[in-house]
Protein backbone atom coordinates (compact mmCIF):
# COMPACT_ATOMS: atom_id res chain seq x y z
CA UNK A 1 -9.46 -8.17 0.43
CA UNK A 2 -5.68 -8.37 0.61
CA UNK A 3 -3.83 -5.98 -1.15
CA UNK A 4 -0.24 -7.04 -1.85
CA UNK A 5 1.26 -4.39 -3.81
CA UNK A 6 0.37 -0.57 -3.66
CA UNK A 7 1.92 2.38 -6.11
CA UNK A 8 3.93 4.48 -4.36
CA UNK A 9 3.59 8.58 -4.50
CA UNK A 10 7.16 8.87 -3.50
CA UNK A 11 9.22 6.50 -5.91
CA UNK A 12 6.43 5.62 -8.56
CA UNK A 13 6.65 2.57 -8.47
CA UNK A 14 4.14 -0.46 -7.20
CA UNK A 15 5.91 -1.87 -4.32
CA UNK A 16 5.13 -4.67 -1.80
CA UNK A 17 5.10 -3.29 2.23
CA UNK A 18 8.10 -4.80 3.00
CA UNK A 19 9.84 -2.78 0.64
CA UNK A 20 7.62 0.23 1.21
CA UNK A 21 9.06 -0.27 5.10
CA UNK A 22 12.65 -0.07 4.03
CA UNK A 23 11.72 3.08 1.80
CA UNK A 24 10.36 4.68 4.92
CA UNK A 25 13.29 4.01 7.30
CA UNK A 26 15.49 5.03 4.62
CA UNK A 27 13.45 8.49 4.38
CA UNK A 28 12.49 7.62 0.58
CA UNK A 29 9.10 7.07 1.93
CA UNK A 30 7.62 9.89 3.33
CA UNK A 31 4.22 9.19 4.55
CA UNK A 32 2.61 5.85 4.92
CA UNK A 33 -0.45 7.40 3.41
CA UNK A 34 0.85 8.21 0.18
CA UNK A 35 -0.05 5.10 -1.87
CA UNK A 36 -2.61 4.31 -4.26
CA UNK A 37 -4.55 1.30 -5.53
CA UNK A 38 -1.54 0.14 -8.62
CA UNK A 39 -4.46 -0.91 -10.88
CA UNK A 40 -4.98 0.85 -13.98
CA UNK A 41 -7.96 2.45 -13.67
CA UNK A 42 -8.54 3.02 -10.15
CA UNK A 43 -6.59 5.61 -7.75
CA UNK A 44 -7.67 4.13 -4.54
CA UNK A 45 -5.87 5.40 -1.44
CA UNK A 46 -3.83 3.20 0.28
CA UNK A 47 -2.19 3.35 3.79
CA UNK A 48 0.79 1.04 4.71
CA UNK A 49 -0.05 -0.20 8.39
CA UNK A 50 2.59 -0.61 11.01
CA UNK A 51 5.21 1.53 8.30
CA UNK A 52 6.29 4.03 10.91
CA UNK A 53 6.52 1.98 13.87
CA UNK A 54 9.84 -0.16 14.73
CA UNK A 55 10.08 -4.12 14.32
CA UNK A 56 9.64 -4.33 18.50
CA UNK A 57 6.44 -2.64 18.93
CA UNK A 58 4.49 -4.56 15.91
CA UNK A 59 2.18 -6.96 16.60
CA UNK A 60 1.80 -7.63 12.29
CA UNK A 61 3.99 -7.22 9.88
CA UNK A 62 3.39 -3.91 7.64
CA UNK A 63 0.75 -4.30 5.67
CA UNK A 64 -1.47 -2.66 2.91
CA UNK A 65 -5.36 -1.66 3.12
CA UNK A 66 -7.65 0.65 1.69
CA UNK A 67 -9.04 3.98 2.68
CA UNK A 68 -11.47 4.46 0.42
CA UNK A 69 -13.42 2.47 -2.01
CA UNK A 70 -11.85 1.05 -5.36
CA UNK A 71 -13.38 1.75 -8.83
CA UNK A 72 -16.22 -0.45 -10.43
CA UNK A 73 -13.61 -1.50 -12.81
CA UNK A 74 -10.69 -2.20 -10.54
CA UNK A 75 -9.07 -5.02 -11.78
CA UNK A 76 -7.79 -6.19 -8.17
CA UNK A 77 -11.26 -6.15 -7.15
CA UNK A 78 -12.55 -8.03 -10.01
CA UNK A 79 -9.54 -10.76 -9.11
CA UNK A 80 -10.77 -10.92 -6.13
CA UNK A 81 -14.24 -11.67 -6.48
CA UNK A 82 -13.33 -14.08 -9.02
């Protein structure tokens, strides 16, 4: 499942990676782990892949996945499977 957007710990707000990149080289972002599924009901952890390394040494683009499993009632889930 793609994720697209992830809530942020550090500016609380739901962000897409690209954004969540710029945060982090601007040292708004502190950790590329501190993100969370931006459905309601769920608090899934997210990591942003590829957010500390530099343009050059990517092979993707920064990108979000999941750590740990989403809620029964996640509503990106339930999109998904739809």
């Amino acid at each position: 499942m793609r994720i697209e957007y992830a809530y942020s710990l550090d500016v609380n707000e739901i962000i897409d990676p690209e954004l969540a990149y710029d945060y982090f080289w601007a040292g708004i972002i502190k950790d590329k782990k501190n993100f969370e599924c931006p459905a309601e009901n769920c608090s899934a952890s997210i990591t942003c892949a590829n957010l500390d390394k530099l343009r050059q040494d990517m092979k993707l683009d920064p990108y979000y996945k999941a750590v740990d499993e989403h809620s029964i009632d996640c509503k990106l889930v339930k999109e998904y499977e739809s």
